[in-house]
N, C-alpha and C. Protein backbone atom coordinates (compact mmCIF):
# COMPACT_ATOMS: atom_id res chain seq x y z
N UNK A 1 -29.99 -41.54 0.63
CA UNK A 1 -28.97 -40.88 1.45
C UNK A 1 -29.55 -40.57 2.83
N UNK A 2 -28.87 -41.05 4.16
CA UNK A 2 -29.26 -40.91 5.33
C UNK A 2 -28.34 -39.49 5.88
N UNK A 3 -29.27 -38.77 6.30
CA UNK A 3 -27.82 -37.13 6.50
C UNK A 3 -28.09 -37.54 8.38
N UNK A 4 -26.98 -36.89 8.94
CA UNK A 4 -26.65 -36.98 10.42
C UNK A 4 -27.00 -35.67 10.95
N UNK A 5 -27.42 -35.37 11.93
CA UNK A 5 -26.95 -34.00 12.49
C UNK A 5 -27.17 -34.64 14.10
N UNK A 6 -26.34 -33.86 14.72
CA UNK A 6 -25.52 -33.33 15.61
C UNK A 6 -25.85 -32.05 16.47
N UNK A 7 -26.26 -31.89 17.56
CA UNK A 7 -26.18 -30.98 18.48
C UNK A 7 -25.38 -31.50 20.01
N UNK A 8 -25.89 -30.63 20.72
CA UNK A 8 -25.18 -30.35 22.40
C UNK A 8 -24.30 -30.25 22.50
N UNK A 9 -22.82 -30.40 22.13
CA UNK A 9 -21.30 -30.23 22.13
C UNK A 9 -22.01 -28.86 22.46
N UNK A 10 -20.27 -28.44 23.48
CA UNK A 10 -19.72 -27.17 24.24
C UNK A 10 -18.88 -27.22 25.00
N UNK A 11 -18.62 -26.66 25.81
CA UNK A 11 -17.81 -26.53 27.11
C UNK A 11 -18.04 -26.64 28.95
N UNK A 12 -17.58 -27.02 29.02
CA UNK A 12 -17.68 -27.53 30.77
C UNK A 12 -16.72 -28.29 31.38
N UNK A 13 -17.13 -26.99 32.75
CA UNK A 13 -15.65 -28.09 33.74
C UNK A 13 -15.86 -29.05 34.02
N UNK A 14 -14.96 -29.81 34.67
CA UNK A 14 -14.69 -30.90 35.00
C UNK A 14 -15.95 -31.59 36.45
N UNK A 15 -16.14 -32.85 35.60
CA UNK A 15 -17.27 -32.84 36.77
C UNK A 15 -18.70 -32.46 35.96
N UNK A 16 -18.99 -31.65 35.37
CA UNK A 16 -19.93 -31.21 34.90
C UNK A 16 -21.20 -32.65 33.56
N UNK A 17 -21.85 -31.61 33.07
CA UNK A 17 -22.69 -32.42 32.33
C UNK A 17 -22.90 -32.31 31.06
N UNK A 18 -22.70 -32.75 29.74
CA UNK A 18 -23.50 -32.71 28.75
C UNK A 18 -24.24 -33.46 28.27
N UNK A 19 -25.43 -33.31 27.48
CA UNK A 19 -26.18 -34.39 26.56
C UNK A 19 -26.56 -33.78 25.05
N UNK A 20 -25.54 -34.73 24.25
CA UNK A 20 -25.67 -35.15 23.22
C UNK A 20 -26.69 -35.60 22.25
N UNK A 21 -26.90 -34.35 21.09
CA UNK A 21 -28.31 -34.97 20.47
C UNK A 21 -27.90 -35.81 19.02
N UNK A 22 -28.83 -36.72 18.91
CA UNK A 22 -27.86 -36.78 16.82
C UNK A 22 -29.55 -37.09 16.37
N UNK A 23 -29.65 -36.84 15.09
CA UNK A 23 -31.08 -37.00 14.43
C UNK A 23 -30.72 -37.52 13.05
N UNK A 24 -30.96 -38.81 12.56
CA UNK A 24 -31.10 -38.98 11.03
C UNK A 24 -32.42 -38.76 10.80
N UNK A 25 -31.57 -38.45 9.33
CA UNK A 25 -32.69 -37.69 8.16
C UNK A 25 -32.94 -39.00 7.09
N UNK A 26 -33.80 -39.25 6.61
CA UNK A 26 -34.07 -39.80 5.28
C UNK A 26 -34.90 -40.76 5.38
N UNK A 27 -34.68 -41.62 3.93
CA UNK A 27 -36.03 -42.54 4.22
C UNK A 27 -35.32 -43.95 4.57
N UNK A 28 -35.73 -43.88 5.99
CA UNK A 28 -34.96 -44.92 6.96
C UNK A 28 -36.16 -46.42 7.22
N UNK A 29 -36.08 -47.09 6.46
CA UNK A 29 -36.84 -48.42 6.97
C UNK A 29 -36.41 -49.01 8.31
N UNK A 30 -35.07 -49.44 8.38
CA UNK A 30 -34.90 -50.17 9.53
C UNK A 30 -33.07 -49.58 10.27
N UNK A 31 -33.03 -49.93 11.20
CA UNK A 31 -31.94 -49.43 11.94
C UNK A 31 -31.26 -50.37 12.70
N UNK A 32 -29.89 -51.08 12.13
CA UNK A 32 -29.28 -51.64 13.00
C UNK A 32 -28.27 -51.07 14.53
N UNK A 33 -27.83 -50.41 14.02
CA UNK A 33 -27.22 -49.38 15.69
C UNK A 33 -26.99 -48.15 15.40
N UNK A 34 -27.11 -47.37 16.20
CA UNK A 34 -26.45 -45.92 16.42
C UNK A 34 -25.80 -46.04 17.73
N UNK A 35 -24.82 -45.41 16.77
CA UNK A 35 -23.78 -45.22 18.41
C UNK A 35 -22.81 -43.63 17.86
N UNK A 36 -22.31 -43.53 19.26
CA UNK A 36 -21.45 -42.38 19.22
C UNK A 36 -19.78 -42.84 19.32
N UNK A 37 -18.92 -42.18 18.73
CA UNK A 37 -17.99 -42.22 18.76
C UNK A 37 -16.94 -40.90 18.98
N UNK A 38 -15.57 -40.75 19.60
CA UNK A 38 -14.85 -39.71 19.88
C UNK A 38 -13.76 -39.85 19.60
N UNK A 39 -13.09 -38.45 19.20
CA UNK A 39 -11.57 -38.69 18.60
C UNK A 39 -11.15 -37.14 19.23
N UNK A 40 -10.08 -37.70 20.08
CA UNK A 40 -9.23 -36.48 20.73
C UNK A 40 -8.31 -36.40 19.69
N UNK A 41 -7.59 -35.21 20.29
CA UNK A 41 -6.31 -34.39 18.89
C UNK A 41 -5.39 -35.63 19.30
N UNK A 42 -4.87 -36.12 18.11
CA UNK A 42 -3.68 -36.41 18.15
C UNK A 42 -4.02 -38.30 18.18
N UNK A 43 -5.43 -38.78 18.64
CA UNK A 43 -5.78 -40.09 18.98
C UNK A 43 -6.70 -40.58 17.53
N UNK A 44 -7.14 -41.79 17.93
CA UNK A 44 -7.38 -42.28 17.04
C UNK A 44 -8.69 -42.36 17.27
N UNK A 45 -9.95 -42.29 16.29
CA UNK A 45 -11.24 -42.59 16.68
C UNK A 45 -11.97 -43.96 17.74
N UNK A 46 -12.59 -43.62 18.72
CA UNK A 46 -12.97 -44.80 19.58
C UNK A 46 -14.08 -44.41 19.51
N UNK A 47 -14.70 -45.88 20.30
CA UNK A 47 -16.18 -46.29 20.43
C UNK A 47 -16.91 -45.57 21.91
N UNK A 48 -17.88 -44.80 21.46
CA UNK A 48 -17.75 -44.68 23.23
C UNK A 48 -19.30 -44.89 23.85
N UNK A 49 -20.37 -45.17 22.82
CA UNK A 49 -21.52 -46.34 23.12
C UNK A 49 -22.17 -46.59 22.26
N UNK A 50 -22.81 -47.49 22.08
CA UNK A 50 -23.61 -48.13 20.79
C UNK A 50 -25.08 -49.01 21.41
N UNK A 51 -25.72 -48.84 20.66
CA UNK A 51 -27.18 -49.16 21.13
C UNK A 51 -27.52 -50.12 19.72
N UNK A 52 -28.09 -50.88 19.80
CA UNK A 52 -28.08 -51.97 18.87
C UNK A 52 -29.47 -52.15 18.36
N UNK A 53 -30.17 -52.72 17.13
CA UNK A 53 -31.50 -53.03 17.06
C UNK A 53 -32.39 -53.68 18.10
N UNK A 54 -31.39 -54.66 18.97
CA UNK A 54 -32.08 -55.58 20.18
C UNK A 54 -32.08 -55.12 21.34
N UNK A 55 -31.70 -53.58 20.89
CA UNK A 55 -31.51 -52.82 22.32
C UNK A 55 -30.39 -53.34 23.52
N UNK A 56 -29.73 -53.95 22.77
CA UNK A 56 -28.43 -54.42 23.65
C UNK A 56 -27.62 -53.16 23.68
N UNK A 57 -26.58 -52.68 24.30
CA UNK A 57 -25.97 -51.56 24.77
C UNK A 57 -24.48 -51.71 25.13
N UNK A 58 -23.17 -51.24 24.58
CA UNK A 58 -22.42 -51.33 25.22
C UNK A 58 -21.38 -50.03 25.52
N UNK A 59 -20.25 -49.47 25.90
CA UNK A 59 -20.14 -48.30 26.36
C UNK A 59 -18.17 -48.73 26.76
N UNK A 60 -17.57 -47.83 26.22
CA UNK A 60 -16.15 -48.02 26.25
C UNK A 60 -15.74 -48.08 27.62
N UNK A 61 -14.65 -48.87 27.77
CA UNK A 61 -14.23 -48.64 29.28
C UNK A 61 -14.34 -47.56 30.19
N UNK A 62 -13.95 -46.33 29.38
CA UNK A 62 -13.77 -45.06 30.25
C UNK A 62 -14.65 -44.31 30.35
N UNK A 63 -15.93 -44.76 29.89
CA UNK A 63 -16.83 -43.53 30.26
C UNK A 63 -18.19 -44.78 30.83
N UNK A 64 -17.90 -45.79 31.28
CA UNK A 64 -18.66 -47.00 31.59
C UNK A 64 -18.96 -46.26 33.26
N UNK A 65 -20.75 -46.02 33.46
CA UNK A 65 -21.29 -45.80 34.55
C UNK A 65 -21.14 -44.20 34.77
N UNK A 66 -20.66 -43.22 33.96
CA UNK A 66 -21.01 -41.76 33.67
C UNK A 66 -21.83 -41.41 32.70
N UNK A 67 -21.69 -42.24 31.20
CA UNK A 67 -22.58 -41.72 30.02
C UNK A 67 -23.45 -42.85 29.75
N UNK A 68 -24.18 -42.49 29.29
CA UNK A 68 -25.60 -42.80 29.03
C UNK A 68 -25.70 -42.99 27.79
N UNK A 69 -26.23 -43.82 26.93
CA UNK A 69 -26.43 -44.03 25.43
C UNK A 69 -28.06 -43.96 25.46
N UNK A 70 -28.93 -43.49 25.03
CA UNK A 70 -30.73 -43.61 24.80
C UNK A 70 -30.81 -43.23 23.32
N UNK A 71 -31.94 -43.70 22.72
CA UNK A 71 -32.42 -43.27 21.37
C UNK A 71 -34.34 -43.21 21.44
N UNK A 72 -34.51 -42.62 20.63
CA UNK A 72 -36.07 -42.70 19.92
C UNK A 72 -36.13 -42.84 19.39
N UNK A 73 -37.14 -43.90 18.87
CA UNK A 73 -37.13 -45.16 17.77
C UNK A 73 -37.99 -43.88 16.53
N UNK A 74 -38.74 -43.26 17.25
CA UNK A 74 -40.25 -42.64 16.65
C UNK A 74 -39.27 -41.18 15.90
N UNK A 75 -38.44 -41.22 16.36
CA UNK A 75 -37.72 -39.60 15.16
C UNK A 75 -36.44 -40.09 15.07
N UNK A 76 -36.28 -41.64 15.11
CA UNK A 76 -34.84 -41.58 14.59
C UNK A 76 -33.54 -41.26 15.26
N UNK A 77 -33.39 -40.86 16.41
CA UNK A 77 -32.72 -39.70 17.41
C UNK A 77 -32.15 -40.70 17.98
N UNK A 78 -30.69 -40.23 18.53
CA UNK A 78 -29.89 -40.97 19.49
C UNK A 78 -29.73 -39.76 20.32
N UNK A 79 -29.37 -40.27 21.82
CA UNK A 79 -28.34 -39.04 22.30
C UNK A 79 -27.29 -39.60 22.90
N UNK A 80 -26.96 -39.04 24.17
CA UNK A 80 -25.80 -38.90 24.53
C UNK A 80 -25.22 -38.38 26.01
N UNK A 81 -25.82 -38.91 27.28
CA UNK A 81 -25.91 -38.02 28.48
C UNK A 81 -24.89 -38.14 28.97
N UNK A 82 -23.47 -37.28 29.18
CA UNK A 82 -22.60 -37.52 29.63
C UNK A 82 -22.35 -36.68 31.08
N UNK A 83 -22.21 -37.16 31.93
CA UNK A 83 -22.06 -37.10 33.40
C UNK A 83 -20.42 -37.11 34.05
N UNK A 84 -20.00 -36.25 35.33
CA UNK A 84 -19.23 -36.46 35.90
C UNK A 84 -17.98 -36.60 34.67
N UNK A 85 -18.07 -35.21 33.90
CA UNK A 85 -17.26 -35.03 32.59
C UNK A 85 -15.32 -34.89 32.78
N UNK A 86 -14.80 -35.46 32.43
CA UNK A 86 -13.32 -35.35 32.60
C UNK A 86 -12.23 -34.72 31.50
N UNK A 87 -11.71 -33.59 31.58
CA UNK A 87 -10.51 -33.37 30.86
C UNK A 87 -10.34 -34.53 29.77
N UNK A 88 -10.07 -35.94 30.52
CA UNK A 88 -9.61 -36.48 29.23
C UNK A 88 -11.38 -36.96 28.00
N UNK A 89 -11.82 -36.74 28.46
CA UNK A 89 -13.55 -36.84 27.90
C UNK A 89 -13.51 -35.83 26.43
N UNK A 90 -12.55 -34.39 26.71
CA UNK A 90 -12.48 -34.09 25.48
C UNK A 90 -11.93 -33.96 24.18
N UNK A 91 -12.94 -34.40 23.57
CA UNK A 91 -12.79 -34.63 21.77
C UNK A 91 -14.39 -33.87 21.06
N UNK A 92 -13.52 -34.56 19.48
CA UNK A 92 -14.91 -34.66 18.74
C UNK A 92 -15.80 -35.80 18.87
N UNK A 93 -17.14 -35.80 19.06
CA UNK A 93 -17.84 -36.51 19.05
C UNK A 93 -19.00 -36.42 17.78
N UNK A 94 -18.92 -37.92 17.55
CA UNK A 94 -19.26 -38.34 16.01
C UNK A 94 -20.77 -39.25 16.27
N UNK A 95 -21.42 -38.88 15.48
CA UNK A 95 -22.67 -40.07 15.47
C UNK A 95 -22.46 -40.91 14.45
N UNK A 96 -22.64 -42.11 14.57
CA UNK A 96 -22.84 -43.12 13.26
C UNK A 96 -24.17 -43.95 13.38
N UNK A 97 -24.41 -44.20 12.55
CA UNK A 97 -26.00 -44.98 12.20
C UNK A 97 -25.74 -45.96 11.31
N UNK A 98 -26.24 -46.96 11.33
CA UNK A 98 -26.24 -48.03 10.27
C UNK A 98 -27.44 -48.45 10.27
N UNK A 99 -28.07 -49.06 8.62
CA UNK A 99 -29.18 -49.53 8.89
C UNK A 99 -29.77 -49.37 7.84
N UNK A 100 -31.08 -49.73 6.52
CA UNK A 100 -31.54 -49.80 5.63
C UNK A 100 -32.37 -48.94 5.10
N UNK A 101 -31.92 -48.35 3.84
CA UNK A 101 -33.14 -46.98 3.25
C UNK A 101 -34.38 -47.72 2.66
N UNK A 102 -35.12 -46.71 2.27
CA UNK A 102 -36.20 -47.68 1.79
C UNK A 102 -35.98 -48.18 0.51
N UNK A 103 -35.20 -47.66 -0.31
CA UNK A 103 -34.84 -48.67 -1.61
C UNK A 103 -33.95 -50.00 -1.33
N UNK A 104 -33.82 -50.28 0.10
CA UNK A 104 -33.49 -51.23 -0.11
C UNK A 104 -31.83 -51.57 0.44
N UNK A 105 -30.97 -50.25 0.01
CA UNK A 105 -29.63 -50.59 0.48
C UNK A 105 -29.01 -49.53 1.66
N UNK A 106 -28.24 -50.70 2.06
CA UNK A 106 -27.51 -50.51 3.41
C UNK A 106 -27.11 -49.13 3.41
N UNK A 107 -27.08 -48.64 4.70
CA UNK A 107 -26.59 -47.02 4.50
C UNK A 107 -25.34 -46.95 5.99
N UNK A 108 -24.51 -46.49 6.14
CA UNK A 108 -23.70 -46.25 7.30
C UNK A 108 -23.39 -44.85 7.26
N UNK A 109 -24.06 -43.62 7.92
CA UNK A 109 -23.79 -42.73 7.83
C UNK A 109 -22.89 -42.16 9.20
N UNK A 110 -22.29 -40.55 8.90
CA UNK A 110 -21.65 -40.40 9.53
C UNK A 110 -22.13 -38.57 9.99
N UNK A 111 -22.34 -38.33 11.34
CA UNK A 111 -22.56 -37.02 11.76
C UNK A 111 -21.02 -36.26 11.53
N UNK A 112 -21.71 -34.75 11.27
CA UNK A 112 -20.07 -34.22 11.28
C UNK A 112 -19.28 -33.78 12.52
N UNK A 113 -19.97 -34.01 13.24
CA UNK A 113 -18.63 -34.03 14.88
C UNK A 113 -19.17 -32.89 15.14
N UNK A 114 -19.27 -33.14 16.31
CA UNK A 114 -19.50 -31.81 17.72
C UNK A 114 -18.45 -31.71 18.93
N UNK A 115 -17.93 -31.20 18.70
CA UNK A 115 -16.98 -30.46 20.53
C UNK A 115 -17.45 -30.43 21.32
N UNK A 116 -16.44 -31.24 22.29
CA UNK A 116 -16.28 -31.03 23.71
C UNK A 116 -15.50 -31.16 24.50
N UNK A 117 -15.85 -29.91 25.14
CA UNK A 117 -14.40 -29.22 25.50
C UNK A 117 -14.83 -29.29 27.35
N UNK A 118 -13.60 -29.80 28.30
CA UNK A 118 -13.83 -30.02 29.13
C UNK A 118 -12.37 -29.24 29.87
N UNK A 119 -12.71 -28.44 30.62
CA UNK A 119 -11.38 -27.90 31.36
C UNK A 119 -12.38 -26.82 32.33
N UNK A 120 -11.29 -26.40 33.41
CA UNK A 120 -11.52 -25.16 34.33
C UNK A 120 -10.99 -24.30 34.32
């Protein structure tokens, strides 16, 4: 079992900054992507960057050239630097991980969501 956690969610105006922590737990051999994902009230869950084993990177239309996707290979850790933050920017934000335990089978885990809340 791979567990998720989740920090930095809060509040900030518009314009402002957060960065996003996520940390898996367990016995993780190998890691195909972590990425973050967000779901405003009422919307449907989206992609909003993903970092890949080959270190390829990609990042949803709307937050393309404000947020930042980085990880550390050495604790497992993704984050999350979000810049030049917008009203519509807030939701829950979700970590997902995919990638192999050491017995062997595939694991896709899921962080339990952090807030962010963006208004003045």
């Amino acid at each position: 079992q791979v567990d998720l956690l989740e920090s930095g969610g809060g509040s900030v105006q518009p314009g402002g900054s957060l960065r996003l922590s996520c940390t898996a737990s367990g016995r993780i051999t190998n890691i195909d992507h972590m990425a973050w994902y967000r779901q405003a009230a009422g919307e449907r869950r989206g992609l909003v960057a993903i970092v890949r084993a080959d270190d390829s990177l990609e990042y949803g239309d709307d937050v393309k050239g404000r947020f930042t996707i980085s990880r550390d290979n050495a604790k497992n850790m993704v984050f999350l630097q979000m810049n030049s933050l917008r009203p519509e920017d807030a939701a829950v934000y979700s970590c997902n991980v995919r990638g192999r335990e050491a017995s062997g089978s595939f694991f896709a885990s899921w962080g339990q969501g952090t807030q962010v809340t963006v208004s003045s």
